[in-house]
PDB file of N, CA and C in Angstrom:
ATOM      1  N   UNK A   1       0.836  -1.177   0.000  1.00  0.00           N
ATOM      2  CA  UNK A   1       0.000   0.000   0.000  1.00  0.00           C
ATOM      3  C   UNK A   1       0.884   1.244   0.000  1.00  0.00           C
ATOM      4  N   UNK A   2       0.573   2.067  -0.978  1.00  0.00           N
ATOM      5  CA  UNK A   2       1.631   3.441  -1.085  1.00  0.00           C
ATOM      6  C   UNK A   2       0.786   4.261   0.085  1.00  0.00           C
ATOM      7  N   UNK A   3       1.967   5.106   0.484  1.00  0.00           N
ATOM      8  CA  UNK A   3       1.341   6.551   1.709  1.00  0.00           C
ATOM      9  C   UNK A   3       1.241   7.316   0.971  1.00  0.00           C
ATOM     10  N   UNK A   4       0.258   8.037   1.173  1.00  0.00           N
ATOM     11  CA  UNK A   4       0.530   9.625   0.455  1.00  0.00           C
ATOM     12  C   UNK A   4       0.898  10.569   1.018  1.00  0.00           C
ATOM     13  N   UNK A   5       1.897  11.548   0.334  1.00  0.00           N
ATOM     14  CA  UNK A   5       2.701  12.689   0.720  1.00  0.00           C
ATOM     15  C   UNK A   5       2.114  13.846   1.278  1.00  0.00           C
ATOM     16  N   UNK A   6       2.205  14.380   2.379  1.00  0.00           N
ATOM     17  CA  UNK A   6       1.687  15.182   2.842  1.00  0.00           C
ATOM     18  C   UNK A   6       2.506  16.469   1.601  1.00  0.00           C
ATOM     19  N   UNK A   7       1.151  17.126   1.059  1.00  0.00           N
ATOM     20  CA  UNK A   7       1.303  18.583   0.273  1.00  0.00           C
ATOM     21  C   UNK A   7       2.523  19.487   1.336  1.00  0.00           C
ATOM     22  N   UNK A   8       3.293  20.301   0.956  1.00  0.00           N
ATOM     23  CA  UNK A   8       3.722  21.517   1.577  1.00  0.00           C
ATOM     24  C   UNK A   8       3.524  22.476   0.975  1.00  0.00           C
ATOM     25  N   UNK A   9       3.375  23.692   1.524  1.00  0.00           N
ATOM     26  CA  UNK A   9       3.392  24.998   0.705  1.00  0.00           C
ATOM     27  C   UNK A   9       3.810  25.749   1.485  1.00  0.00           C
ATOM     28  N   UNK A  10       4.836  26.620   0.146  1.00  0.00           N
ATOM     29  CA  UNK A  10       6.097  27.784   1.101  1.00  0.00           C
ATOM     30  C   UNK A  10       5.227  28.471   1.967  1.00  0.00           C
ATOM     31  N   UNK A  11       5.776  29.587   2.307  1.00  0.00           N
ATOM     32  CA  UNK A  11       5.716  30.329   3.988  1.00  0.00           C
ATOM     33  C   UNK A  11       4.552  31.259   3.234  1.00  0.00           C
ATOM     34  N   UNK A  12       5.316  32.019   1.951  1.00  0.00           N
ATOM     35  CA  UNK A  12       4.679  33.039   1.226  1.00  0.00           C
ATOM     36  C   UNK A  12       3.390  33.171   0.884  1.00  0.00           C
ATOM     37  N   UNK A  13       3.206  31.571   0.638  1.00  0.00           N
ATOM     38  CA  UNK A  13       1.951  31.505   0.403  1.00  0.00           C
ATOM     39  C   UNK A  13       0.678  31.202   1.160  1.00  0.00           C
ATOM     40  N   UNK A  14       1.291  30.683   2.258  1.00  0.00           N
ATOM     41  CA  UNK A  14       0.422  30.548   3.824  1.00  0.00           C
ATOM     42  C   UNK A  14       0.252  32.170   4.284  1.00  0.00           C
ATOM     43  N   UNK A  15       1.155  32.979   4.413  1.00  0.00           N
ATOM     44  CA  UNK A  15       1.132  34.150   4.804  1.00  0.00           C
ATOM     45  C   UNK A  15       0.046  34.548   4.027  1.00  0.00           C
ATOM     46  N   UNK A  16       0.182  34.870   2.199  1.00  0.00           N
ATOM     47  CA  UNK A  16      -0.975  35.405   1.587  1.00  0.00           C
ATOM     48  C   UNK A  16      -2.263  34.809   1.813  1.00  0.00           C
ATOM     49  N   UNK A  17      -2.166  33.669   2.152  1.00  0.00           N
ATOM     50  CA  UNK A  17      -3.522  33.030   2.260  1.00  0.00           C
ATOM     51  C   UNK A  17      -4.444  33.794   3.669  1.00  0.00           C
ATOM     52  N   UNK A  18      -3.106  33.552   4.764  1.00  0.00           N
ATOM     53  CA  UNK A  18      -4.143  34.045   5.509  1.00  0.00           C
ATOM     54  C   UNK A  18      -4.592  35.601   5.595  1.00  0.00           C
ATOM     55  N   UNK A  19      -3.497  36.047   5.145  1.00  0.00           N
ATOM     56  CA  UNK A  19      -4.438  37.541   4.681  1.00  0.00           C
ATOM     57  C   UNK A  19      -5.414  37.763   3.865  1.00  0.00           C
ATOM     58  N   UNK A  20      -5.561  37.311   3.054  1.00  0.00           N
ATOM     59  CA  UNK A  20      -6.620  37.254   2.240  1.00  0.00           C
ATOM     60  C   UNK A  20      -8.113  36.433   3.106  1.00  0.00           C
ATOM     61  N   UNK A  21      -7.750  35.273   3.770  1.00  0.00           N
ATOM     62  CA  UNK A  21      -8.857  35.302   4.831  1.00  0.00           C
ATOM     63  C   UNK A  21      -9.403  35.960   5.930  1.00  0.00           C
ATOM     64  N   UNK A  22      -8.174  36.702   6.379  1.00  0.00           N
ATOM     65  CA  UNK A  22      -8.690  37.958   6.998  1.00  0.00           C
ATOM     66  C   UNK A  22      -8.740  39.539   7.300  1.00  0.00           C
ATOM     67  N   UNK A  23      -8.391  39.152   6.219  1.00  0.00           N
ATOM     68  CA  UNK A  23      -8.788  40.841   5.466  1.00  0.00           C
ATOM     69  C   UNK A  23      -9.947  41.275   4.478  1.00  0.00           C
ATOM     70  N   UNK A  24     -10.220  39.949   4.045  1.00  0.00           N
ATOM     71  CA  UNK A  24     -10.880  39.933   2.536  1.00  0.00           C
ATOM     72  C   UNK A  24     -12.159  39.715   3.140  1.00  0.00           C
ATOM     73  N   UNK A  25     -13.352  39.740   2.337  1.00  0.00           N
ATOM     74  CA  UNK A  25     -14.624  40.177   2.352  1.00  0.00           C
ATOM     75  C   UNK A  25     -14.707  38.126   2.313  1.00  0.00           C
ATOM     76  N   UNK A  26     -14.775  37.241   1.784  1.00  0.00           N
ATOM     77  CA  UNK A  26     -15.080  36.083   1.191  1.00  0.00           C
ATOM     78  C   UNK A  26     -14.254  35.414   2.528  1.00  0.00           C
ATOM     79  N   UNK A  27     -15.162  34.285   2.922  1.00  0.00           N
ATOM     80  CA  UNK A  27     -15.116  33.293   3.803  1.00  0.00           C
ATOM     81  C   UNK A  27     -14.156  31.985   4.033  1.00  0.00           C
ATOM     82  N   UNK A  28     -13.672  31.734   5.017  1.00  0.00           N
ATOM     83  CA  UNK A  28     -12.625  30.563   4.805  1.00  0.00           C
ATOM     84  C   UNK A  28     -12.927  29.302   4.411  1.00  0.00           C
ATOM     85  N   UNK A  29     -14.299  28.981   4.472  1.00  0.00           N
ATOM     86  CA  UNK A  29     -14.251  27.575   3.508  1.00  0.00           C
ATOM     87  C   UNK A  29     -14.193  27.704   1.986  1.00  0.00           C
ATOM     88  N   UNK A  30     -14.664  29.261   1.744  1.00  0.00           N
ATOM     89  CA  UNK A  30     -14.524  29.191  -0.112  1.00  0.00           C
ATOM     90  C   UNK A  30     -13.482  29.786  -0.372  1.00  0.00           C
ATOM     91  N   UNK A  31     -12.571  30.173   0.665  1.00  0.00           N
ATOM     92  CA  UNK A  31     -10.774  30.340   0.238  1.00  0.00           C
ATOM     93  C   UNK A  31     -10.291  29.033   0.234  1.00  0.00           C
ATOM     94  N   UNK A  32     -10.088  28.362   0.743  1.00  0.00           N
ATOM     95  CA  UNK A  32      -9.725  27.162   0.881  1.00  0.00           C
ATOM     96  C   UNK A  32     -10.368  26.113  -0.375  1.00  0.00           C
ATOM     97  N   UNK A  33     -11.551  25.878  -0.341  1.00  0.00           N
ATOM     98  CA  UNK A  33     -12.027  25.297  -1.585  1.00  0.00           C
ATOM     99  C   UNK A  33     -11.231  25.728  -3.110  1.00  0.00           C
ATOM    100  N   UNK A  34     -11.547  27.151  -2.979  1.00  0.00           N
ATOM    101  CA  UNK A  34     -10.772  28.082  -4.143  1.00  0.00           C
ATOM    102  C   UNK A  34      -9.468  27.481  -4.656  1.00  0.00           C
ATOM    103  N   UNK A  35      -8.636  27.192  -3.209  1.00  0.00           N
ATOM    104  CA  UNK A  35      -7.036  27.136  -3.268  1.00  0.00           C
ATOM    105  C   UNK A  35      -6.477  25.491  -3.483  1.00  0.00           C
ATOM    106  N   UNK A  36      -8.131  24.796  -3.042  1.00  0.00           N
ATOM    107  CA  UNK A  36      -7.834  23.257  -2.561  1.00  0.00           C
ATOM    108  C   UNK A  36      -6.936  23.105  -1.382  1.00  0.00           C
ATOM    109  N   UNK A  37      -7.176  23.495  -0.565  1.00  0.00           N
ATOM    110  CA  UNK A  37      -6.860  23.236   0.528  1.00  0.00           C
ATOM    111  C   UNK A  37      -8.022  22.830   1.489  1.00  0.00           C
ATOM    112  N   UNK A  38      -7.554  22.657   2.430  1.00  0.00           N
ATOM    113  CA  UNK A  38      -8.445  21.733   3.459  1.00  0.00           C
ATOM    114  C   UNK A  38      -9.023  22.801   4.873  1.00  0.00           C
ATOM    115  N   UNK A  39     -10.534  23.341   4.666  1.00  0.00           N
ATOM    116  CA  UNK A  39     -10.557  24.817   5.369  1.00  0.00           C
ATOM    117  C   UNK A  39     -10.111  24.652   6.942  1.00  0.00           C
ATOM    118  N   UNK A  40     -10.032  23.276   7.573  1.00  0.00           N
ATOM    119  CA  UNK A  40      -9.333  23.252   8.888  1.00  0.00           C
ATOM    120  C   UNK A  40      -7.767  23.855   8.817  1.00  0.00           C
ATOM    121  N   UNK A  41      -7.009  23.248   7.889  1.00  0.00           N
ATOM    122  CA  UNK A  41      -5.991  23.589   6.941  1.00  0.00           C
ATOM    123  C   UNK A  41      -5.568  25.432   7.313  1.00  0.00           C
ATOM    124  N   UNK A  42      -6.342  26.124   7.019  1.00  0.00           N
ATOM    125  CA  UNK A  42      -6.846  27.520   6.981  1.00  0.00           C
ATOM    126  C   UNK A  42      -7.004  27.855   8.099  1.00  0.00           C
ATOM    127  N   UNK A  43      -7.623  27.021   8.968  1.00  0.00           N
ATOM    128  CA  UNK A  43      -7.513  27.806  10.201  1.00  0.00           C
ATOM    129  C   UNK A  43      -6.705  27.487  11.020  1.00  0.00           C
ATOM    130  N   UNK A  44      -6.065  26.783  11.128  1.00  0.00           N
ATOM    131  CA  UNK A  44      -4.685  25.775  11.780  1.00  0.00           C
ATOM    132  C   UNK A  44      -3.706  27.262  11.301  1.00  0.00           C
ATOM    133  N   UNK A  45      -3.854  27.788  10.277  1.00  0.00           N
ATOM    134  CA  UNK A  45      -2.607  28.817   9.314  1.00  0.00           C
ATOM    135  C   UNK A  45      -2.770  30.277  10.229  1.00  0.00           C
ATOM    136  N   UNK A  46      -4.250  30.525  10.169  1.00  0.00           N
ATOM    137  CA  UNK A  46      -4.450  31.818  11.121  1.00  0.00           C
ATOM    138  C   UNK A  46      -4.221  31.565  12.405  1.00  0.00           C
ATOM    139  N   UNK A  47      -4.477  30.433  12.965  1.00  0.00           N
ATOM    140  CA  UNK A  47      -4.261  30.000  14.425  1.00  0.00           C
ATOM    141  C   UNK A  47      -2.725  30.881  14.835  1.00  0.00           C
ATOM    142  N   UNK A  48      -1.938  30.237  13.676  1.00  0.00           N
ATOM    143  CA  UNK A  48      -0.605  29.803  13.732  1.00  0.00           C
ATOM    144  C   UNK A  48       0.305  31.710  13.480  1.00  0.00           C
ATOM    145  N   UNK A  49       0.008  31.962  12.477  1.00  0.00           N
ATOM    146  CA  UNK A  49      -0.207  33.516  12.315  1.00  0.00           C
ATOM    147  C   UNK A  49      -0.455  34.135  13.175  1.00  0.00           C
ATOM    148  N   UNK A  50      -1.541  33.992  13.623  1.00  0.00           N
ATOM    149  CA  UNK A  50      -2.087  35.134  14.783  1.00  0.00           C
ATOM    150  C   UNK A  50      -1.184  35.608  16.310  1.00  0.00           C
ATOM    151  N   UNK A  51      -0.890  33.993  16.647  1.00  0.00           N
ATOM    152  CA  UNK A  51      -0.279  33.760  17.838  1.00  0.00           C
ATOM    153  C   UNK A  51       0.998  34.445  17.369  1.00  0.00           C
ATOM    154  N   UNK A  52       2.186  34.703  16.217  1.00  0.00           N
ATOM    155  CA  UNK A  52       3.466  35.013  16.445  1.00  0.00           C
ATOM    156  C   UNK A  52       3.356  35.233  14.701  1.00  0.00           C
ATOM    157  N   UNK A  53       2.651  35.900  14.007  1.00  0.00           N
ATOM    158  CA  UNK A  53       3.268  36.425  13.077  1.00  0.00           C
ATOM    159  C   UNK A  53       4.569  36.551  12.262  1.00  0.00           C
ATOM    160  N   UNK A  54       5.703  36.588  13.403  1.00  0.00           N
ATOM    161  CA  UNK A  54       6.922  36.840  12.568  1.00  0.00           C
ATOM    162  C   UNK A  54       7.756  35.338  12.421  1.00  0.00           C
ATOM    163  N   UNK A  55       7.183  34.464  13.849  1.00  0.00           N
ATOM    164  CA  UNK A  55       7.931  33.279  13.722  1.00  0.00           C
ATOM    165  C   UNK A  55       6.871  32.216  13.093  1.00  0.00           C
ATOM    166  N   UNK A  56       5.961  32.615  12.698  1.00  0.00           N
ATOM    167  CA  UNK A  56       4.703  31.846  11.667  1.00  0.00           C
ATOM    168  C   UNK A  56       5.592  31.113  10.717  1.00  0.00           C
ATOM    169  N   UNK A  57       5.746  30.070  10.405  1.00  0.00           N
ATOM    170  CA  UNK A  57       5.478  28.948   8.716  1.00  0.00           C
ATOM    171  C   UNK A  57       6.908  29.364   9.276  1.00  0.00           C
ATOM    172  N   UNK A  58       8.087  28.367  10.128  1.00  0.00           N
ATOM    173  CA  UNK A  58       9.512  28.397   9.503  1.00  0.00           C
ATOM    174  C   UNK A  58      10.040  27.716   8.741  1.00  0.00           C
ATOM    175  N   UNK A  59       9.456  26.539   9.013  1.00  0.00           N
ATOM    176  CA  UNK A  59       9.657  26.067   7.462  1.00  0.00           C
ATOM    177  C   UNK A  59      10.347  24.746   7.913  1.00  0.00           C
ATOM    178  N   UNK A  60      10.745  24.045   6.883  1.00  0.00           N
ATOM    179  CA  UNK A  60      11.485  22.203   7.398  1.00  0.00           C
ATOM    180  C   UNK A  60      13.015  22.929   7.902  1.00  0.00           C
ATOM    181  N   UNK A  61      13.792  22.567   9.001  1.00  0.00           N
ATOM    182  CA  UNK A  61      15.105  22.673   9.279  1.00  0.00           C
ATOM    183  C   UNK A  61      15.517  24.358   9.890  1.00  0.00           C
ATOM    184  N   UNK A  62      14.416  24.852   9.614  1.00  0.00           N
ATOM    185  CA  UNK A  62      14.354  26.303  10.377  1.00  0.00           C
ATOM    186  C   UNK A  62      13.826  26.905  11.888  1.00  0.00           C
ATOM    187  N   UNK A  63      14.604  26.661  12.849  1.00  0.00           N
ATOM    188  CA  UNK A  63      14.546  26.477  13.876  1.00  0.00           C
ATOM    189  C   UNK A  63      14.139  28.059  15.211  1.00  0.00           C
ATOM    190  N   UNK A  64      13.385  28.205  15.793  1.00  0.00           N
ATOM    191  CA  UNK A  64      13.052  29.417  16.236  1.00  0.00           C
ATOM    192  C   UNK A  64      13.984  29.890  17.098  1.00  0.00           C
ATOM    193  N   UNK A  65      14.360  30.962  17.324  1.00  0.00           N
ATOM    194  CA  UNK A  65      15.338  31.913  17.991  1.00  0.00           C
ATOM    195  C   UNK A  65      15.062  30.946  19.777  1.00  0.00           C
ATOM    196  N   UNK A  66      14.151  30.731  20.184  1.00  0.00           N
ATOM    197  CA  UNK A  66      14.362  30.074  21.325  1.00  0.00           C
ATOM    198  C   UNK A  66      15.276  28.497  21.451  1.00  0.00           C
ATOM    199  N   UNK A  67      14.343  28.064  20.181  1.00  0.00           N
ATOM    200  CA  UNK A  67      14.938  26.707  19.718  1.00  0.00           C
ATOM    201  C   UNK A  67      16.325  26.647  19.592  1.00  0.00           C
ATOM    202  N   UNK A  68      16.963  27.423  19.160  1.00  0.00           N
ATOM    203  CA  UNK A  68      17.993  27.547  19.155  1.00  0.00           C
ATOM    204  C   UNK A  68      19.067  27.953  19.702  1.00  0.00           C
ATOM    205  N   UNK A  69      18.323  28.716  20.924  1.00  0.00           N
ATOM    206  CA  UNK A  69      19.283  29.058  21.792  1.00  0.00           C
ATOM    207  C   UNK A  69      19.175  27.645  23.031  1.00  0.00           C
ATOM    208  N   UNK A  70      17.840  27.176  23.202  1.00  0.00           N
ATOM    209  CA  UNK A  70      17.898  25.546  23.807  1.00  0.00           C
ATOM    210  C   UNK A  70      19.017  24.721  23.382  1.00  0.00           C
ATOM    211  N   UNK A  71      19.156  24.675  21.916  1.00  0.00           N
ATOM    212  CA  UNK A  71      19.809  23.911  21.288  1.00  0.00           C
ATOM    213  C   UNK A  71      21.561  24.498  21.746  1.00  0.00           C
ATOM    214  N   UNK A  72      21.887  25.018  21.560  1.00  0.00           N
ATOM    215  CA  UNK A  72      23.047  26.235  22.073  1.00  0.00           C
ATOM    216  C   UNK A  72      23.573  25.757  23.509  1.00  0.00           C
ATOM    217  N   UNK A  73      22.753  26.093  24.288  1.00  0.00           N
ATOM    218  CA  UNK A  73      22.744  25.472  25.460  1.00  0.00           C
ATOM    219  C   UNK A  73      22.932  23.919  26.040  1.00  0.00           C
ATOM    220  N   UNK A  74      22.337  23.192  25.285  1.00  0.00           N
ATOM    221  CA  UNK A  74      22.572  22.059  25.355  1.00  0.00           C
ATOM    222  C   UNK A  74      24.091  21.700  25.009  1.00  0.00           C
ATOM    223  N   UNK A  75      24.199  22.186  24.231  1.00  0.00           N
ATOM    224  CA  UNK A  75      25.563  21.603  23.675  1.00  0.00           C
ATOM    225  C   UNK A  75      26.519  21.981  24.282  1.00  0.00           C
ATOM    226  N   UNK A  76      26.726  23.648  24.972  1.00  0.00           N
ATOM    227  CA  UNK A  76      27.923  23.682  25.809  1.00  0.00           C
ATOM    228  C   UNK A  76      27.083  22.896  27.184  1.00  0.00           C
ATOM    229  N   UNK A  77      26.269  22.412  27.491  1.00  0.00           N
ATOM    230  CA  UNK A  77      26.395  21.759  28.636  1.00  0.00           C
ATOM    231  C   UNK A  77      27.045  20.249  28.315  1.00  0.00           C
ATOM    232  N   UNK A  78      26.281  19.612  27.187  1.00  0.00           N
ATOM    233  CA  UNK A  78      27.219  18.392  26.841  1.00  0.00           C
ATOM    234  C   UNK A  78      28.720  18.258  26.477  1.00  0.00           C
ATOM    235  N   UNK A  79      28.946  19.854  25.996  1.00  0.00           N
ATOM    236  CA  UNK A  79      30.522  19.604  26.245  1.00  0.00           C
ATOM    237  C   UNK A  79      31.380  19.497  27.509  1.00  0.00           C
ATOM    238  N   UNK A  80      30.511  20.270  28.544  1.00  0.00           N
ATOM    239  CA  UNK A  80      31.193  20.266  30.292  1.00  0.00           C
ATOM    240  C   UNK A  80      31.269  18.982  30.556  1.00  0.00           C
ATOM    241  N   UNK A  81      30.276  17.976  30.360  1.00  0.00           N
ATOM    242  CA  UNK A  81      30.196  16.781  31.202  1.00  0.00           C
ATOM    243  C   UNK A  81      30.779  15.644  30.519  1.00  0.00           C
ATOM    244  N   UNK A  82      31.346  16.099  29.331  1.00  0.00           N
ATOM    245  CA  UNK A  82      31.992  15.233  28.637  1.00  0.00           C
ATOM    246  C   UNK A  82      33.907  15.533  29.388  1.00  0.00           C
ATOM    247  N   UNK A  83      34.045  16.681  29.290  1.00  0.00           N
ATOM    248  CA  UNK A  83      35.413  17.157  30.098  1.00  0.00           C
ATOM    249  C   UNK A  83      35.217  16.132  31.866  1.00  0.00           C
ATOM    250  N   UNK A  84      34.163  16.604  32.186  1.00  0.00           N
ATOM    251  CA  UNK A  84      33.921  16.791  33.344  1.00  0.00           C
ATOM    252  C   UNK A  84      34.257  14.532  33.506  1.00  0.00           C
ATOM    253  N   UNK A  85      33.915  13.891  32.717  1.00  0.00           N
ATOM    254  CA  UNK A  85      34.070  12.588  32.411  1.00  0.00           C
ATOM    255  C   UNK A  85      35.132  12.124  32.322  1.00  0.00           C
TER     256      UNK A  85
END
């Protein structure tokens, strides 16, 4: 049995989408229909938007300024206890 691939779509176009759902006069199930997308899809996007705008859609391997300073952290601690060993 084949899986099917979950669709992606860049940042750019999640961003326009959800402006256009909420800015625009026309409703999120017939944006979504429009676009073929899935209107939960749509609101999962504004959810996601709304809450942090700038760190919205980073994308595969693009990691958030916190994430990364976790990540940062971790590692000079795994380097101490490796000395520290």
């Amino acid at each position: 049995m084949q899986q099917k691939k979950r669709k992606t779509y860049p940042r750019e176009f999640k961003i326009e989408t959800v402006k256009l759902a909420t800015e625009g006069d026309a409703k999120v199930p017939e944006i979504a229909r429009d676009l073929g997308i899935h209107p939960n899809t749509l609101y999962n996007w504004i959810n996601e938007f709304s809450a942090k705008p700038e760190a919205a859609f980073p994308g595969k391997g693009h990691s958030s300024e916190s994430d990364a300073e976790t990540i940062r952290q971790l590692k000079r601690e795994n380097e101490r206890l490796k000395m520290e060993r």
